[in-house]
N, C-alpha and C. Protein backbone atom coordinates (compact mmCIF):
# COMPACT_ATOMS: atom_id res chain seq x y z
N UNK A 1 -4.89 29.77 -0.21
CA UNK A 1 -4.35 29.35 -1.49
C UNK A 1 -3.10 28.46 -1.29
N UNK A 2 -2.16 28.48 -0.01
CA UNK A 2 -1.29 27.82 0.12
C UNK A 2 -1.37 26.63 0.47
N UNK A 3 -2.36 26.27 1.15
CA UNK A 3 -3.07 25.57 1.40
C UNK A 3 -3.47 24.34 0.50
N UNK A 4 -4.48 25.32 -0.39
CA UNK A 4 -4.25 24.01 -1.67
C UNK A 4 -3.36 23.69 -2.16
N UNK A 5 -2.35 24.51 -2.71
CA UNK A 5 -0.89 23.77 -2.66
C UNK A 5 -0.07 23.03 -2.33
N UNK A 6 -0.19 22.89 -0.81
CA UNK A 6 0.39 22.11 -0.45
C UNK A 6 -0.46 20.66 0.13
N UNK A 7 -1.81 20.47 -0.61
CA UNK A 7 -2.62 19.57 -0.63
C UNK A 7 -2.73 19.08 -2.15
N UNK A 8 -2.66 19.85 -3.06
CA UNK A 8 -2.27 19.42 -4.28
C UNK A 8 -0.70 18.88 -4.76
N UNK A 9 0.22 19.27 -4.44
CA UNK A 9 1.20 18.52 -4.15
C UNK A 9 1.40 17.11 -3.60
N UNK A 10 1.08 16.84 -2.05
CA UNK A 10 0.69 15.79 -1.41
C UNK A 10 0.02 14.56 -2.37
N UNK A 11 -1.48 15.41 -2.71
CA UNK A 11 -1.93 14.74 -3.59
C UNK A 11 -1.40 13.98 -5.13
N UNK A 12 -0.86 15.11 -5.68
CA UNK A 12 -0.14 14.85 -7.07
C UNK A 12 0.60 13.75 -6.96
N UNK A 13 1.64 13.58 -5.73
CA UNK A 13 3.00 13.03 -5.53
C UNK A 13 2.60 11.51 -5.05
N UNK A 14 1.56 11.37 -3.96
CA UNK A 14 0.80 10.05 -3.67
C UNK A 14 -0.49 9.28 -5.27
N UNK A 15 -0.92 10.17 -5.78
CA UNK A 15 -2.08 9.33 -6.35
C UNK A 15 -1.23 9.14 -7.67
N UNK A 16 -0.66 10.41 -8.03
CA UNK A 16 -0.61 10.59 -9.97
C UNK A 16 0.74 10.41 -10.05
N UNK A 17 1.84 10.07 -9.11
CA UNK A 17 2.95 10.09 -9.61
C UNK A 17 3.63 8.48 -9.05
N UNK A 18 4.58 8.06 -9.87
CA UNK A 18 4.87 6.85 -10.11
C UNK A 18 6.69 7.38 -9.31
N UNK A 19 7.30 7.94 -9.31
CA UNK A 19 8.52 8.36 -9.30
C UNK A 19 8.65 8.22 -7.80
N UNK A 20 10.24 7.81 -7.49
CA UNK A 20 10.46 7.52 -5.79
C UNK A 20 10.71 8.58 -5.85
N UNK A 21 10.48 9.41 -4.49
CA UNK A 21 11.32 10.55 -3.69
C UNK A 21 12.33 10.01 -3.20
N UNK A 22 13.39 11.17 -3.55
CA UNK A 22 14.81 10.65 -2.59
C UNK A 22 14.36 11.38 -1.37
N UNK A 23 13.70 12.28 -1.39
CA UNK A 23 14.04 13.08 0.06
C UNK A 23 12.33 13.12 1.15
N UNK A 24 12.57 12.96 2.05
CA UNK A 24 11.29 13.14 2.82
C UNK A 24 9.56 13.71 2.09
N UNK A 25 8.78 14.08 2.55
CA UNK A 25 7.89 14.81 1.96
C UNK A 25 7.79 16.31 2.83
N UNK A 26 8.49 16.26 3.78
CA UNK A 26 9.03 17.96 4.24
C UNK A 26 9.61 18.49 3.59
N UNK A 27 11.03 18.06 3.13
CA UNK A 27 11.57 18.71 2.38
C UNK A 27 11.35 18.93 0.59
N UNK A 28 10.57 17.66 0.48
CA UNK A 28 9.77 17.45 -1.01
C UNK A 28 8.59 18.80 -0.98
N UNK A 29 8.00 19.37 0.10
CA UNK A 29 7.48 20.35 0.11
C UNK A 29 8.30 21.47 0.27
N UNK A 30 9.08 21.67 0.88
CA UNK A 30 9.83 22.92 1.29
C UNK A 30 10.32 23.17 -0.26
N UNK A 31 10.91 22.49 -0.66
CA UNK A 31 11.25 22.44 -2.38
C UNK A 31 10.24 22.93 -3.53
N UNK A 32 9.25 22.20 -3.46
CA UNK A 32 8.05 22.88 -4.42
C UNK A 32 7.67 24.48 -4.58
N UNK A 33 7.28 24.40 -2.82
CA UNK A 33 6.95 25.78 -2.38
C UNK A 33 7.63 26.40 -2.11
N UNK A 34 8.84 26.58 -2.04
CA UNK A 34 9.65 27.40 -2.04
C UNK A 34 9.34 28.32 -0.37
N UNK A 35 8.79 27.14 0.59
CA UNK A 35 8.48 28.02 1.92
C UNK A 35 9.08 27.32 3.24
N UNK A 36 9.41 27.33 4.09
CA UNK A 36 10.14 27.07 5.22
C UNK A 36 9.09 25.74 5.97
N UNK A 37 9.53 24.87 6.25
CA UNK A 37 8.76 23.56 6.59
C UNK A 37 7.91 24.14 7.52
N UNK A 38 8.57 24.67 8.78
CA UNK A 38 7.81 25.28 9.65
C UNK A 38 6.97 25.60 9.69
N UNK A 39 6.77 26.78 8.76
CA UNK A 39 5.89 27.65 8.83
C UNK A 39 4.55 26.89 7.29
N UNK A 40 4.94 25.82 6.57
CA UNK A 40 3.93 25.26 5.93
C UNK A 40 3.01 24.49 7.12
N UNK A 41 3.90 23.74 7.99
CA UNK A 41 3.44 22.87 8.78
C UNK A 41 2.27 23.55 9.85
N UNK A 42 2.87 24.52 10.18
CA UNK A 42 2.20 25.43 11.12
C UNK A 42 0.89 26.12 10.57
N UNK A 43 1.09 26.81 9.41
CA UNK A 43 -0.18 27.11 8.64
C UNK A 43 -1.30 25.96 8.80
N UNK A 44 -0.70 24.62 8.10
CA UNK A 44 -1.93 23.84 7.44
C UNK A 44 -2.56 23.02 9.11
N UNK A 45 -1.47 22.94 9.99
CA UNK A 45 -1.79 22.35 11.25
C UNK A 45 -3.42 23.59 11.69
N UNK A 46 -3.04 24.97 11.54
CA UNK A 46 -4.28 26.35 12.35
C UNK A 46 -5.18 26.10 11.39
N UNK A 47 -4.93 25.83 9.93
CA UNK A 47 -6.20 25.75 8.79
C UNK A 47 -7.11 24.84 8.82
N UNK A 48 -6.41 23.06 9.03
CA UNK A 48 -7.24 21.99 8.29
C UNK A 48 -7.47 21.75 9.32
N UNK A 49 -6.45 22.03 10.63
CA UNK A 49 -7.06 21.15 12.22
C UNK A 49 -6.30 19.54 11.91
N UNK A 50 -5.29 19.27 11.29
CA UNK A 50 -4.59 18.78 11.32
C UNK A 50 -3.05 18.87 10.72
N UNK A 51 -2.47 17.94 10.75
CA UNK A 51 -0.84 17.77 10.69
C UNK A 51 -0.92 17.60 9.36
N UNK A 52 0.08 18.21 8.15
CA UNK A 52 0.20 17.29 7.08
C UNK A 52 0.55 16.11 7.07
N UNK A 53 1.41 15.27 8.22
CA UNK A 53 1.85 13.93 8.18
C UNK A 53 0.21 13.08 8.02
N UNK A 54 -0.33 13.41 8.84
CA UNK A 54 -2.10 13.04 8.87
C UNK A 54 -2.58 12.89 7.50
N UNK A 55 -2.17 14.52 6.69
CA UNK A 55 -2.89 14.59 5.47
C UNK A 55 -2.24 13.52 4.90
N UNK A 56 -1.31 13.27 4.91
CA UNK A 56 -0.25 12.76 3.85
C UNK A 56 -0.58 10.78 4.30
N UNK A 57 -0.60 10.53 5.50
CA UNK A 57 -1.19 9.06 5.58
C UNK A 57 -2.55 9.07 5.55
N UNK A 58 -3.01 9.80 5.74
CA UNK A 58 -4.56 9.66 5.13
C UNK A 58 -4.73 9.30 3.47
N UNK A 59 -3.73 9.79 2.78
CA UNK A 59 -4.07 9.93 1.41
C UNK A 59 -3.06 8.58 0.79
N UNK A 60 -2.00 8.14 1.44
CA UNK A 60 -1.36 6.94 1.45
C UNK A 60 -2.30 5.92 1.58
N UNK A 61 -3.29 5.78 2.34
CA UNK A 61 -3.85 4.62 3.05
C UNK A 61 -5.14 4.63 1.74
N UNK A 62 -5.42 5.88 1.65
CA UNK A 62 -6.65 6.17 0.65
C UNK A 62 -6.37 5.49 -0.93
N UNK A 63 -4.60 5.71 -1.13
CA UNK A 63 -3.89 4.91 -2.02
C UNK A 63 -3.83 3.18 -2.66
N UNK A 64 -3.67 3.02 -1.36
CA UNK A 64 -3.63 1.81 -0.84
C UNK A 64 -4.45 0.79 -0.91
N UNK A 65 -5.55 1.40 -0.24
CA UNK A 65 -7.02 1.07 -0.80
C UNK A 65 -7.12 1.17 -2.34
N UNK A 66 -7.05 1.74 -2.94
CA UNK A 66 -7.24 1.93 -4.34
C UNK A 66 -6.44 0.69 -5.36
N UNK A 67 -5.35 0.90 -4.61
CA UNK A 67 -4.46 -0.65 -5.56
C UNK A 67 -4.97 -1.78 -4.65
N UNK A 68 -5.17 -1.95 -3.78
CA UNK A 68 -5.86 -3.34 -3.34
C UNK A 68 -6.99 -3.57 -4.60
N UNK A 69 -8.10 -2.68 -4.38
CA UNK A 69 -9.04 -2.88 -5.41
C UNK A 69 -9.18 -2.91 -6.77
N UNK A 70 -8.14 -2.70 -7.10
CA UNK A 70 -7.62 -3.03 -8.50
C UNK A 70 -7.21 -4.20 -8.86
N UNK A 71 -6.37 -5.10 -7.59
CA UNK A 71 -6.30 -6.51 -7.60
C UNK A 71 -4.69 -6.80 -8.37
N UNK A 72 -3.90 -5.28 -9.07
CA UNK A 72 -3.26 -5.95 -9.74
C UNK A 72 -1.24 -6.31 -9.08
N UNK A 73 -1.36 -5.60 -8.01
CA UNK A 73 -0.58 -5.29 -7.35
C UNK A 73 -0.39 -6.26 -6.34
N UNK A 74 0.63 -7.07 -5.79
CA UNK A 74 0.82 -7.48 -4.48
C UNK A 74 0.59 -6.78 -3.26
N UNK A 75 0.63 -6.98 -2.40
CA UNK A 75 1.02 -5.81 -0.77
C UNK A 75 2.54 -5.38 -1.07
N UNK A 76 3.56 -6.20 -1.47
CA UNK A 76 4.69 -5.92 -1.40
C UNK A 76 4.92 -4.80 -2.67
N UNK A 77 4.23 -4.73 -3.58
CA UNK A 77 4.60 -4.19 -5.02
C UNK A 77 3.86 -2.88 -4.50
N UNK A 78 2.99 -2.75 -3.81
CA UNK A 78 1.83 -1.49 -3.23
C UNK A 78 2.91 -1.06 -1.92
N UNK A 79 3.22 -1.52 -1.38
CA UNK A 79 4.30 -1.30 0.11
C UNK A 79 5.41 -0.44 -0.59
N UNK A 80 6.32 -0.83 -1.47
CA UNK A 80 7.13 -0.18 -2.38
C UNK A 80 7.03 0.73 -3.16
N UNK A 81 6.05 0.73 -3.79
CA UNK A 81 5.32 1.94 -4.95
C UNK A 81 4.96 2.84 -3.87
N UNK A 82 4.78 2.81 -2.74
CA UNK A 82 4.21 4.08 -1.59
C UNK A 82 4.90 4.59 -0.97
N UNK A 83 6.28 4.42 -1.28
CA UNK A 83 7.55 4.18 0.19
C UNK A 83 7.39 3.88 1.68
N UNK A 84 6.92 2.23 1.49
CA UNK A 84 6.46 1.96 2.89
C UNK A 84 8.12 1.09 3.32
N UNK A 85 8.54 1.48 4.76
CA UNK A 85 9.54 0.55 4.88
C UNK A 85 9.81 -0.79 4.95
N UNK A 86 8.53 -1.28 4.74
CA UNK A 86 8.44 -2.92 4.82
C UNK A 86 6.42 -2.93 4.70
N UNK A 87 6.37 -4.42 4.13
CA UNK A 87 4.68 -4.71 3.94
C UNK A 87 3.90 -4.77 5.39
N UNK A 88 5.00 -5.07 6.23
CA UNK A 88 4.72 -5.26 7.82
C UNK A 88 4.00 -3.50 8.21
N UNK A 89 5.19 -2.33 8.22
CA UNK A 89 4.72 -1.03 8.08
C UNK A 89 3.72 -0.49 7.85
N UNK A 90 3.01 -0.70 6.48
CA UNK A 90 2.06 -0.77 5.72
C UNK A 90 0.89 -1.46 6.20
N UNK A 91 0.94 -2.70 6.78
CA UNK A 91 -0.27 -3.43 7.31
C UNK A 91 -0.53 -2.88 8.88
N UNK A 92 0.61 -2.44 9.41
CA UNK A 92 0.35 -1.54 10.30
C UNK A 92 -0.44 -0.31 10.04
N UNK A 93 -0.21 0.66 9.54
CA UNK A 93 -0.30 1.96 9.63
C UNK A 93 -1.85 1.89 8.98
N UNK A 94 -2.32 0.47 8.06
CA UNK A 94 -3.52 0.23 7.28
C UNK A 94 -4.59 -0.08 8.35
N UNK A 95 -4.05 -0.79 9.28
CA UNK A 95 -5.18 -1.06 10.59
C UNK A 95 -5.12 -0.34 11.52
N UNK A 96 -4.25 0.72 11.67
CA UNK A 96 -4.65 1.96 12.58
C UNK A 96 -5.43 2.86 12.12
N UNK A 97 -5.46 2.77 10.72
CA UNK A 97 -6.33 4.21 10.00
C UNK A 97 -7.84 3.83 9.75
N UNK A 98 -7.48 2.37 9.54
CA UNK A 98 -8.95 1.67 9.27
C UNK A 98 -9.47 0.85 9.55
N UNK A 99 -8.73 0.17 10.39
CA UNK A 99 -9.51 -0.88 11.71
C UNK A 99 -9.30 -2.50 11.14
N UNK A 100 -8.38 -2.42 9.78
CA UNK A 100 -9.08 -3.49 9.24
C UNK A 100 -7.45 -4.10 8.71
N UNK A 101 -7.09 -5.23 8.25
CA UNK A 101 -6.07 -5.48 7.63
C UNK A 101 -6.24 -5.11 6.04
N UNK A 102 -5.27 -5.15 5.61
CA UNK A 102 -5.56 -5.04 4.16
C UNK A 102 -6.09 -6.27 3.38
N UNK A 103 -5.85 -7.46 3.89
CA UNK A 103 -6.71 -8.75 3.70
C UNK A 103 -8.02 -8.70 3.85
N UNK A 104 -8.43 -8.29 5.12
CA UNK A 104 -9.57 -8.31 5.45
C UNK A 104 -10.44 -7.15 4.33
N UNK A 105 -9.90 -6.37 4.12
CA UNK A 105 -9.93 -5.11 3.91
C UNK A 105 -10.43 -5.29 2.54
N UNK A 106 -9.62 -6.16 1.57
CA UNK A 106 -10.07 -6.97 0.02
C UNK A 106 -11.72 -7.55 -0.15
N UNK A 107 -11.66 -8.01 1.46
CA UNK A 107 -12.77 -9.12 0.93
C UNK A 107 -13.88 -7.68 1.07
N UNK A 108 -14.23 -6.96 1.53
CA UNK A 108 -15.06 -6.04 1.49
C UNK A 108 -14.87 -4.43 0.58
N UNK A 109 -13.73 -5.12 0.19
CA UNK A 109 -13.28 -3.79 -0.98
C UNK A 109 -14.29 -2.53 -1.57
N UNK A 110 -15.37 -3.15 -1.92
CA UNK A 110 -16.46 -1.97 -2.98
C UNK A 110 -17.08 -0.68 -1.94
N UNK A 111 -17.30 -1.05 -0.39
CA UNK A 111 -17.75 -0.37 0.41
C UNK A 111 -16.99 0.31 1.34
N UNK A 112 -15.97 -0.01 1.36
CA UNK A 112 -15.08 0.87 1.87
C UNK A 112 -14.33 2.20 1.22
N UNK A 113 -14.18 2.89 0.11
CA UNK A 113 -13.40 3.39 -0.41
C UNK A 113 -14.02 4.70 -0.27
N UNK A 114 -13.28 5.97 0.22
CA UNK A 114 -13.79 7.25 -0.21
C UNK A 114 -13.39 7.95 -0.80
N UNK A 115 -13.95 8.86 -1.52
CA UNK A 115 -13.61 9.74 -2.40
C UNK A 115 -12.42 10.86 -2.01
N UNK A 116 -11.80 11.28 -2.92
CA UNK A 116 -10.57 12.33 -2.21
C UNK A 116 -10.62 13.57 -1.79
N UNK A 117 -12.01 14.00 -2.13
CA UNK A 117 -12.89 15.05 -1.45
C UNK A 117 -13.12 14.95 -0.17
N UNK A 118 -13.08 13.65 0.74
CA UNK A 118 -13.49 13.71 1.55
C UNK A 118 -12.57 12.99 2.82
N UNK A 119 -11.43 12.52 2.32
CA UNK A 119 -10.34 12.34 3.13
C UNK A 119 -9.64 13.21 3.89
């Protein structure tokens, strides 16, 4: 159950929420849940078989994708709305997760995108 929590959070804070964090997303969790970073980190690392940082750029990039295909956003206006430290960052972290630039990434937009079930 904590679990989803702290995947519904993640989630909430990347897809449905518009608002900057002042503070990390460790401590943006430690805050919610009211539970020790550690020991969230450590849980969801033995549960999902990965890191939340993983969960958490997985679902950034999954983001990302989503305002590309919408068309209405720049890279720079999508880089900012995500707290990326620069569009450079962002086009990085976009072709390590997915092989592809985010340019490249447009022109094939409709077939690439997965559902959040399955990220």
């Amino acid at each position: 159950m904590l679990i989803e929590k702290i995947k519904n959070v993640i989630i909430e804070s990347i897809h449905y929420s518009d608002e900057q964090l002042q503070i990390n997303f460790s401590e943006y969790l430690t805050e919610k849940l009211n539970y020790d970073n550690a020991y969230l980190a450590n849980l969801f690392s033995e549960v999902e078989g990965t890191t939340i940082e993983h969960f958490i750029i997985a679902h950034k990039i999954e983001r990302v994708k989503e305002l590309i295909v919408y068309d209405e956003l720049s890279l720079a206006e999508i880089a900012w709305k995500l707290h990326y430290s620069s569009v450079a960052h962002l086009s990085n972290q976009f072709r390590k997760v997915t092989g592809l630039t985010p340019s490249h990434f447009k022109q094939l937009r409709p077939k690439r995108r997965r559902t959040l079930d399955n990220v």
